[in-house]
Protein backbone atom coordinates (compact mmCIF):
# COMPACT_ATOMS: atom_id res chain seq x y z
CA UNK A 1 -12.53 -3.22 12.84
CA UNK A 2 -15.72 -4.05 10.63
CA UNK A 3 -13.70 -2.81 7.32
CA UNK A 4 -14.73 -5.82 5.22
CA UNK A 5 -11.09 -5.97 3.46
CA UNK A 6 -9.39 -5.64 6.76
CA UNK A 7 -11.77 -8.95 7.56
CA UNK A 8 -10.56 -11.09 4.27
CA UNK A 9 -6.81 -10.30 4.91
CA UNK A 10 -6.75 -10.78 8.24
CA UNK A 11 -8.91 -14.42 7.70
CA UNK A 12 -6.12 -14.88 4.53
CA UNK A 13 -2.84 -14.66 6.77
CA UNK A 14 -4.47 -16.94 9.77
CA UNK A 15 -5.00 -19.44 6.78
CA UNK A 16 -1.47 -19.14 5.65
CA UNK A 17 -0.56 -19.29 9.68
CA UNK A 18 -0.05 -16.00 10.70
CA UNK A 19 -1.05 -13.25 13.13
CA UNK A 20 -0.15 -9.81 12.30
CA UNK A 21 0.19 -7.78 15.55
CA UNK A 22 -0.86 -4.01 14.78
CA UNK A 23 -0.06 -1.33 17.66
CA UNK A 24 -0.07 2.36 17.44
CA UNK A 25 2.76 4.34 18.05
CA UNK A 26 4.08 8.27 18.43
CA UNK A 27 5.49 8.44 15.28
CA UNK A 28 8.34 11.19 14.67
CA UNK A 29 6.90 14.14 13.23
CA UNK A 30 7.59 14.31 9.23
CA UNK A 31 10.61 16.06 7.31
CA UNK A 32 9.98 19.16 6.11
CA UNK A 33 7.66 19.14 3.09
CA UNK A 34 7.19 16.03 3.98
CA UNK A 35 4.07 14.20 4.62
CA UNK A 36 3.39 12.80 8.22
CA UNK A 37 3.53 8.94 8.07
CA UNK A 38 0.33 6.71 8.24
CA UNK A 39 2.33 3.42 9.63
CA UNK A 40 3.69 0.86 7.87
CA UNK A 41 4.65 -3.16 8.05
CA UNK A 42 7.34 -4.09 9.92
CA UNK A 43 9.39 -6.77 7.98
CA UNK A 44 11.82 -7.88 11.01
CA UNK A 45 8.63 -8.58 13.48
CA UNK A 46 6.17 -8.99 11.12
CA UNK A 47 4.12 -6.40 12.31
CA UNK A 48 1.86 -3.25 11.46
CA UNK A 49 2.32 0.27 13.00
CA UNK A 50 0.38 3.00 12.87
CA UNK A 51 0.77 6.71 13.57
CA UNK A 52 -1.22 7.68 16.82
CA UNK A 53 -0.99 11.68 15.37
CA UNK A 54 -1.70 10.59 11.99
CA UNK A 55 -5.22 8.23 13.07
CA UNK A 56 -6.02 11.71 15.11
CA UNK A 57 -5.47 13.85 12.23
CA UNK A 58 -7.19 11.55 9.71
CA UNK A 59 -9.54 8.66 11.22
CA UNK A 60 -11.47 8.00 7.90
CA UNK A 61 -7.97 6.66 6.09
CA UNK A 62 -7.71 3.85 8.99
CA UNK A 63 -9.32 1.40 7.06
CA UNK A 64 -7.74 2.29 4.00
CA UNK A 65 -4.26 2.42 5.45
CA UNK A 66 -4.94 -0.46 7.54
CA UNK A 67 -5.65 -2.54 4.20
CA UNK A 68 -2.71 -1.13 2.20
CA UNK A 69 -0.33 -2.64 5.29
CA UNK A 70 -2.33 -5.61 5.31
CA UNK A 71 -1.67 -6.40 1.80
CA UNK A 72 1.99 -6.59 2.22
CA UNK A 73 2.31 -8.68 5.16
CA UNK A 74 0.00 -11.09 3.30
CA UNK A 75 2.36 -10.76 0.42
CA UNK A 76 5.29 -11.21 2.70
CA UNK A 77 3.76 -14.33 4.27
CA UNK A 78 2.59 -15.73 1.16
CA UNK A 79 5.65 -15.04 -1.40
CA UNK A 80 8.60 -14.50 1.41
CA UNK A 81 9.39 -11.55 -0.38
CA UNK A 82 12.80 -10.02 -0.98
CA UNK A 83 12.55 -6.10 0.05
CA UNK A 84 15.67 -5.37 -1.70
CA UNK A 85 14.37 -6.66 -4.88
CA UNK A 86 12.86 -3.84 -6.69
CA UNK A 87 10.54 -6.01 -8.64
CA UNK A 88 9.27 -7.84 -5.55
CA UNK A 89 8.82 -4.29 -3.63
CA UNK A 90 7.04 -2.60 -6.49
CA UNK A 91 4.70 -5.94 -6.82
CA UNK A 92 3.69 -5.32 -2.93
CA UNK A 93 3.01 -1.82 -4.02
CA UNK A 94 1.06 -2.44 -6.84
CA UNK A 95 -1.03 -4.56 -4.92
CA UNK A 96 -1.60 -2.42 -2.02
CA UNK A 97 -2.41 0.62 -3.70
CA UNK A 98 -5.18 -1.11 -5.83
CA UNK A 99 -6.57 -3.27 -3.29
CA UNK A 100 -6.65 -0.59 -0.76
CA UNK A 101 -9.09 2.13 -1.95
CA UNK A 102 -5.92 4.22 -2.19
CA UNK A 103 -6.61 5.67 -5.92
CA UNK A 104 -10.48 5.90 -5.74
CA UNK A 105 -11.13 9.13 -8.01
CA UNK A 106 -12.10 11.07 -4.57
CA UNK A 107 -9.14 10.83 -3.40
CA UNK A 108 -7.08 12.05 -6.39
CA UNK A 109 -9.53 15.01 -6.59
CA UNK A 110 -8.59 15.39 -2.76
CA UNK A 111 -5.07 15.06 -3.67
CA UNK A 112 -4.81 17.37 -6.59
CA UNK A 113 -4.11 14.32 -8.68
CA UNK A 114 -7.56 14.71 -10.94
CA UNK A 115 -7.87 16.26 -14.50
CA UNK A 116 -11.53 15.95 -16.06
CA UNK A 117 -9.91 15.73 -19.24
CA UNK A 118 -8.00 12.43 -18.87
CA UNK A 119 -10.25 10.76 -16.61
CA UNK A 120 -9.57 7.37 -18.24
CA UNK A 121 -6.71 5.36 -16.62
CA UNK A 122 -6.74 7.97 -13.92
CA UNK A 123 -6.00 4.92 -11.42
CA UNK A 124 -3.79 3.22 -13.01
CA UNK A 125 -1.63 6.29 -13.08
CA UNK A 126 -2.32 6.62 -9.65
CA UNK A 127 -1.32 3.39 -8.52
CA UNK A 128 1.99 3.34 -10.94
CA UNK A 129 2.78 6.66 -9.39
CA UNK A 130 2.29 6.02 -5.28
CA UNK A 131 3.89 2.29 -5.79
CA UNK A 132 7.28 3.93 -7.67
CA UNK A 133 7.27 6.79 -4.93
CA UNK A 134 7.34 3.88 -2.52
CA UNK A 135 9.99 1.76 -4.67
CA UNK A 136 12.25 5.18 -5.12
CA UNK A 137 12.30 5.38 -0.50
CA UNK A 138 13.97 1.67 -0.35
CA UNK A 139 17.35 2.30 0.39
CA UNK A 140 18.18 -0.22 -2.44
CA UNK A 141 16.44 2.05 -4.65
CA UNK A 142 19.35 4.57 -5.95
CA UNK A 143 16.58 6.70 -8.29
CA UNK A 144 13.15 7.33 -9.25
CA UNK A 145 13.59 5.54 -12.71
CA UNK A 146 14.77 2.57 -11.55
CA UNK A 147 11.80 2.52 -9.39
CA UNK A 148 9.73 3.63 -11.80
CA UNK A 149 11.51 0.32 -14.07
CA UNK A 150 10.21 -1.88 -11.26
CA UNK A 151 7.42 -1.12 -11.36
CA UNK A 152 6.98 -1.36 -15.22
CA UNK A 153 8.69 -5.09 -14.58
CA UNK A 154 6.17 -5.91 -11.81
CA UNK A 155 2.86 -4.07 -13.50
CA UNK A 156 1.54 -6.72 -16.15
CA UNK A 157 1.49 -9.76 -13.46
CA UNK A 158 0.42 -7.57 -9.76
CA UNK A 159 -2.34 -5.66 -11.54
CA UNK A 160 -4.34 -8.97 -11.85
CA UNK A 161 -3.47 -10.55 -8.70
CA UNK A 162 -6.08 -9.53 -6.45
CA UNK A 163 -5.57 -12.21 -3.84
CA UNK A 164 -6.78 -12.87 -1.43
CA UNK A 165 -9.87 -11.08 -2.83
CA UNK A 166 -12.03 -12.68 -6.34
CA UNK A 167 -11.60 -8.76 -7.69
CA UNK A 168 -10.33 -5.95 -6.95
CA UNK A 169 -12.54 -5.04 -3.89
CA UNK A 170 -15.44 -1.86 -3.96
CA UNK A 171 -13.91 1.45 -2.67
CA UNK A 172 -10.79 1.52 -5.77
């Protein structure tokens, strides 16, 4: 890929000694009223996957999705993070969300997510609300307010740890 953040955390984990294997699979389709899955990072083989109907369906999110996986196998190789601590999990997701380009205001407004008339922490909300609606789908999780509780915990520290980038990189 030429995505320039799929560059710097690909560069970051061969600097911290590892090479993330990424392969695309047939994913299963989704539950109903469900969204399809993207992919995701592998913990046990340290990998990435990513959804062969989803990358039809949706090749401008590649990069973007790419990224947001990236991010937490560079946190997992960099803080050996426990995935059934809450705190640790909603860190990862608080990270990947901003660092990704997943809350850029286009894609709230594509979402349904946007509202002219609080347009001022509009991604903030956004990445509080996709990193607790990851934190609430660990099994450890047993309900939305506890994720949304780690991710309150994790918020004041993630938010400013843009690593490996200087700043939070263009595209949020």
């Amino acid at each position: 890929t030429s995505c320039p953040k799929v560059k710097t955390l690909q560069e970051a984990l061969r600097a911290l000694g590892k090479e993330v294997p990424i392969t695309c699979i047939r994913c299963p389709g989704p539950e109903e009223g469900k969204p399809a899955a993207a992919g995701g990072f592998m913990t046990d083989s340290e990998s990435i996957v990513l959804c062969q109907d989803w990358m039809a369906q949706q090749p401008l999110e590649v990069n973007n999705t790419l990224t947001h996986e990236l991010v937490h196998a560079y946190d997992h190789a960099r803080s050996h993070l426990d995935w059934t601590n809450l705190t640790h999990h909603a860190c990862t997701e608080i990270r990947a969300a901003l660092l990704s380009g997943d809350c850029t205001l286009e894609r709230e407004f594509s979402r349904g997510n946007f509202n002219p008339f609080r347009l001022s922490r509009t991604g903030e909300r956004c990445v509080r609300r996709r990193a607790q609606l990851s934190v609430a789908m660990n099994p450890a999780c047993p309900d939305s307010s506890i994720a949304e509780a780690a991710v309150s915990r994790a918020w004041s520290v993630c938010a400013k740890d843009f690593a490996p980038f200087d700043e939070i990189p263009p595209g949020y």
